[in-house]
N, C-alpha and C. Protein backbone atom coordinates (compact mmCIF):
# COMPACT_ATOMS: atom_id res chain seq x y z
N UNK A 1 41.84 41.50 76.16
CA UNK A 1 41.77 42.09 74.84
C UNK A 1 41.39 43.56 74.99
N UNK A 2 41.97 44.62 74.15
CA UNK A 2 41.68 45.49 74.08
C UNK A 2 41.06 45.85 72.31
N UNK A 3 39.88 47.05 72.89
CA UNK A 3 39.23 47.69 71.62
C UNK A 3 39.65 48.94 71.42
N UNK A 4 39.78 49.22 70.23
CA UNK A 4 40.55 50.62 69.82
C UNK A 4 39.52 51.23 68.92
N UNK A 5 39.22 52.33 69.03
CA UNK A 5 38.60 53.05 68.39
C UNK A 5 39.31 54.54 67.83
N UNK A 6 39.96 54.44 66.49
CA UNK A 6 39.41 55.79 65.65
C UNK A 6 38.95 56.34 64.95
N UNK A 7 38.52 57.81 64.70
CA UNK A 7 37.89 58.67 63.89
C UNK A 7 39.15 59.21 63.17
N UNK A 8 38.62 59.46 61.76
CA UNK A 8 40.00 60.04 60.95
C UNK A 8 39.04 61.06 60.37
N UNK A 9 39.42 62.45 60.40
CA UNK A 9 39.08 63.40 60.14
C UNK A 9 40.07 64.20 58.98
N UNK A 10 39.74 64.44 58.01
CA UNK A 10 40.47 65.44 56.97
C UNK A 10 41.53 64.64 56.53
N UNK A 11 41.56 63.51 56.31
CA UNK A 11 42.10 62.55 55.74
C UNK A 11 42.41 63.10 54.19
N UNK A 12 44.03 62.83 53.72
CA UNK A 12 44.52 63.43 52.46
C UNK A 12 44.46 61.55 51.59
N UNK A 13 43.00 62.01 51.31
CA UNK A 13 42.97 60.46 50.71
C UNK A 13 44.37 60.11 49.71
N UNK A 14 44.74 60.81 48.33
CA UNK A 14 45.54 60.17 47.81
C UNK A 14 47.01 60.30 48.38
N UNK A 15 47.29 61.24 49.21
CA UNK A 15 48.64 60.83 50.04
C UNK A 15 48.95 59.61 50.51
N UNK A 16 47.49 58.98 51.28
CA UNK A 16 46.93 58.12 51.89
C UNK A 16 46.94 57.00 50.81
N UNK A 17 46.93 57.39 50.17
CA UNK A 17 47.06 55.72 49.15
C UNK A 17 48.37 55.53 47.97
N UNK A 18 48.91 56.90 48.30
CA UNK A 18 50.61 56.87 47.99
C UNK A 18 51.24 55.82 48.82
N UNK A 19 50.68 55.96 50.08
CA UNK A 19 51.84 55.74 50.97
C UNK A 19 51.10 53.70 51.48
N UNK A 20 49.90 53.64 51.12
CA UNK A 20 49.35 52.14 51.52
C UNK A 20 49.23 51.46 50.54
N UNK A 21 49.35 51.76 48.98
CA UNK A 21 49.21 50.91 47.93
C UNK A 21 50.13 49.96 47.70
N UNK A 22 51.76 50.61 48.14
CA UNK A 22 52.95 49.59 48.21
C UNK A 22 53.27 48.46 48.68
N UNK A 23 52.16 48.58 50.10
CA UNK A 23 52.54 47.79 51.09
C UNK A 23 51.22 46.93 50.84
N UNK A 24 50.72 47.34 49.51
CA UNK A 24 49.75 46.07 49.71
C UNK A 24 49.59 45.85 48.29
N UNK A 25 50.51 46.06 47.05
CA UNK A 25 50.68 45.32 46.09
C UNK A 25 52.43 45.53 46.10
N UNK A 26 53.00 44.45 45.64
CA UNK A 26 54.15 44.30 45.50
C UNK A 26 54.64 44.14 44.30
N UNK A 27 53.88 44.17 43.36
CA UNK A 27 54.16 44.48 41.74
C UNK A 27 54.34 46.17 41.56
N UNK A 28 55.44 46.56 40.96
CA UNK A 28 55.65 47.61 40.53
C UNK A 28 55.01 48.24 39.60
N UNK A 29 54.26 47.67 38.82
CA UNK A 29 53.77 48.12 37.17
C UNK A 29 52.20 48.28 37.91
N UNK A 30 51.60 47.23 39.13
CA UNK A 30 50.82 47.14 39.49
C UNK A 30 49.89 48.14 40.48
N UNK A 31 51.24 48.67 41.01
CA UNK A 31 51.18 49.87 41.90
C UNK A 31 50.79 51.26 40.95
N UNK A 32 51.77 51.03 40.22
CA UNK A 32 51.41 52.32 39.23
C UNK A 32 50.12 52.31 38.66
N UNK A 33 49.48 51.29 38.60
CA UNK A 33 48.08 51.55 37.88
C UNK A 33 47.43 51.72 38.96
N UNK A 34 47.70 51.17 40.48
CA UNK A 34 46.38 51.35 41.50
C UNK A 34 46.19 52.96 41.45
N UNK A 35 47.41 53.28 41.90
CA UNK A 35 47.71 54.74 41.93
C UNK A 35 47.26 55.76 41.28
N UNK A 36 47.14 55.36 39.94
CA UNK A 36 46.71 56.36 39.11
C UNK A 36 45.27 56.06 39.18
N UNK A 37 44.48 54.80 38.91
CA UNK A 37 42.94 54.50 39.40
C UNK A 37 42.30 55.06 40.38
N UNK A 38 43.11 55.10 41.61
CA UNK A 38 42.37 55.81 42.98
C UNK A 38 42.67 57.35 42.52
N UNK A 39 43.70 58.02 42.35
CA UNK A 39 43.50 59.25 42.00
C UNK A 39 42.27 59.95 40.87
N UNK A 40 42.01 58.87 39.82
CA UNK A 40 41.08 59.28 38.83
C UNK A 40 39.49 59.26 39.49
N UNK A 41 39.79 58.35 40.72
CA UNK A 41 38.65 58.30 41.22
C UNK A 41 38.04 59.34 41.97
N UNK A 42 39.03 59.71 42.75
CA UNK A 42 39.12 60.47 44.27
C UNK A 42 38.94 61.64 43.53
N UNK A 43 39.11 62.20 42.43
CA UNK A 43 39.12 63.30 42.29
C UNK A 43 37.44 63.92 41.96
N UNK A 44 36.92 62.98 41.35
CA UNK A 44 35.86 62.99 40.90
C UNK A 44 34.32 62.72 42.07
N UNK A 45 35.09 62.59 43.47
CA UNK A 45 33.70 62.22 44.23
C UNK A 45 34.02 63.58 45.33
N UNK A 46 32.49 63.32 45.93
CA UNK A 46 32.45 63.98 46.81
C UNK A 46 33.31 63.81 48.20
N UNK A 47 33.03 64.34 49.56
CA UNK A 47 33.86 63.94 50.94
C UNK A 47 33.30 62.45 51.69
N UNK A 48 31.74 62.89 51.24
CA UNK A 48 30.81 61.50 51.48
C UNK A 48 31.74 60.32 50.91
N UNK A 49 31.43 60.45 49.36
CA UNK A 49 31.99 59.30 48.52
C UNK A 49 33.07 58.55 48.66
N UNK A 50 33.91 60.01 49.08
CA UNK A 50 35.62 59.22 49.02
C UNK A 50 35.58 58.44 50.50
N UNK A 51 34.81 59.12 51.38
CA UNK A 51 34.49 57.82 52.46
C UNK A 51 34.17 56.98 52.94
N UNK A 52 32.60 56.81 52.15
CA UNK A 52 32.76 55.55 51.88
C UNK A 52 33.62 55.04 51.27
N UNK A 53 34.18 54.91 49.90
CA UNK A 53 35.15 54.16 48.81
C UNK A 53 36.12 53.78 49.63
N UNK A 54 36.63 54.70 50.77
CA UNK A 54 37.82 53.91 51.31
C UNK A 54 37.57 53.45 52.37
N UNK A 55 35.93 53.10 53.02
CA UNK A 55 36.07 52.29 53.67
C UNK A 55 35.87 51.23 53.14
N UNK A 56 35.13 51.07 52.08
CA UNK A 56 35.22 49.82 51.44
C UNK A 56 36.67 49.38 51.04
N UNK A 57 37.02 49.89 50.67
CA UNK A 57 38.34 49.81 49.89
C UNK A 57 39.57 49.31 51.59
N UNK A 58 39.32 49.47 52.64
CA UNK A 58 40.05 49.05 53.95
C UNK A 58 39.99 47.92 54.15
N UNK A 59 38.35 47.96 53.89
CA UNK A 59 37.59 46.46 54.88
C UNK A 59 37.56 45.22 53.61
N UNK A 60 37.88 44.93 52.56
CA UNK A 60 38.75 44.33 51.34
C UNK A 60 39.39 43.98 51.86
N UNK A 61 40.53 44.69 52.23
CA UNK A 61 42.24 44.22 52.54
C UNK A 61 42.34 44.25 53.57
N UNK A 62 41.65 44.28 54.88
CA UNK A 62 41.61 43.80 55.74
C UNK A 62 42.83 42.80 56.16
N UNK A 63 42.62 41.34 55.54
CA UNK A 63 43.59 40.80 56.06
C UNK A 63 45.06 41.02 55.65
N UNK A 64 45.26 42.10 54.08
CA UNK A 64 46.56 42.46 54.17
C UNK A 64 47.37 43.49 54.87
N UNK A 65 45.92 44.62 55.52
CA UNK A 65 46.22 45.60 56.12
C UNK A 65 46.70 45.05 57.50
N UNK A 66 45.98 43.84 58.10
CA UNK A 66 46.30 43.34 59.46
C UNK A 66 47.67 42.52 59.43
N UNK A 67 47.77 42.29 58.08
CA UNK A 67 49.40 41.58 58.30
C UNK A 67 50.62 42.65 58.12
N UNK A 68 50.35 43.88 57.74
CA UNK A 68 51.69 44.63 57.25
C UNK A 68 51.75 45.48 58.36
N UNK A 69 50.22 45.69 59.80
CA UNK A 69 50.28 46.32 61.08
C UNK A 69 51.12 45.63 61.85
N UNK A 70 50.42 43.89 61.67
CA UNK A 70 51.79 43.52 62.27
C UNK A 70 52.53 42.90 62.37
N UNK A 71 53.35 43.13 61.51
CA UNK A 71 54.68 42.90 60.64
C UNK A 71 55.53 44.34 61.27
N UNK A 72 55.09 45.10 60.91
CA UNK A 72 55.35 46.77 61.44
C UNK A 72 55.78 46.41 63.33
N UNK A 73 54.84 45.94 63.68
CA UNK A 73 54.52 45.87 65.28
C UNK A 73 55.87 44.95 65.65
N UNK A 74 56.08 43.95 65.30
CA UNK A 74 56.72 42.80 65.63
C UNK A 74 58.35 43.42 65.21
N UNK A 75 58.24 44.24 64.54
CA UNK A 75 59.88 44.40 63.87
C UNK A 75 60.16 45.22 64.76
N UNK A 76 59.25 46.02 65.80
CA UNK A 76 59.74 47.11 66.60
C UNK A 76 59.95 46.24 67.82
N UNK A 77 59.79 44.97 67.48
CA UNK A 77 59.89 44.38 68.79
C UNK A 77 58.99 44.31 70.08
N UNK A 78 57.63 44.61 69.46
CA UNK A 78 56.57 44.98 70.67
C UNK A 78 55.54 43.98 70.20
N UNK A 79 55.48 43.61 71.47
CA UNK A 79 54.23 42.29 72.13
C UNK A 79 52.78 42.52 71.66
N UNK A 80 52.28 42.85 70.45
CA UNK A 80 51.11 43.02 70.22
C UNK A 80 50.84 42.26 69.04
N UNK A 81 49.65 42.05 69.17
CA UNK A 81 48.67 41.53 67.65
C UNK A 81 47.17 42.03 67.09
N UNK A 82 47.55 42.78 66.22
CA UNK A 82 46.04 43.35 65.59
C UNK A 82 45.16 42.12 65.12
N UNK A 83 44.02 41.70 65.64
CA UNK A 83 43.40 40.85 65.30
C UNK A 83 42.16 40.91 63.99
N UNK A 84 41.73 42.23 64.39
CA UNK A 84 40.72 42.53 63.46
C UNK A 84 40.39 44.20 63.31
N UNK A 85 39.62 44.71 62.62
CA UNK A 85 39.18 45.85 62.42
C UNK A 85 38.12 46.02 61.45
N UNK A 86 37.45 46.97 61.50
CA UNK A 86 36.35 47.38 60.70
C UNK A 86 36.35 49.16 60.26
N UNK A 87 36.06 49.21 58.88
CA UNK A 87 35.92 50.70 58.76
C UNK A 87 34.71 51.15 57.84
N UNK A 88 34.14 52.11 58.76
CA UNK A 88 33.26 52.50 58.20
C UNK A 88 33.10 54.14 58.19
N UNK A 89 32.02 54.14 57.06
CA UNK A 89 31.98 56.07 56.93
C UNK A 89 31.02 56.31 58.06
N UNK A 90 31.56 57.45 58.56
CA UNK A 90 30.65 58.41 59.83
C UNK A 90 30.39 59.53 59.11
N UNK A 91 28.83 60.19 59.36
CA UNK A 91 28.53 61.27 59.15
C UNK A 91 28.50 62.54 60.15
């Protein structure tokens, strides 16, 4: 088994949840409201805040984030399985 460790630095949170909200609601009408919710949010906190919020907001979906890694992984045809992960804010 291997452990992976990263740091995400200067992270464009709502790009960042343009591009992961799809792949983890599949309702259209549904997406549009996450979308606009995390933006009303994100705008309003600090660098602290929005880091925590999205680590909470990771470690939630966890198991949908670990199925659409690999789903991703497997379609490229490569021998791996994300088993688990954790995210948390660093100061």
């Amino acid at each position: 088994m291997l452990e992976l460790k990263l740091d995400i630095k200067d992270a464009d949170y709502e790009a960042l949840s343009n591009y992961l909200i799809p792949s983890l609601i599949k309702n259209k009408i549904a997406q549009t409201g996450a979308k606009i919710a995390v933006h009303s949010v994100l705008k309003n906190k600090n660098a602290d805040e929005k880091d925590k919020l999205v680590a909470e907001l990771l470690n939630r979906n966890r198991s949908k984030i670990l199925g659409y890694l690999n789903e991703k992984v497997t379609g490229q045809g490569l021998k791996c399985h994300f088993a688990d992960f954790e995210a948390k804010e660093k100061h």
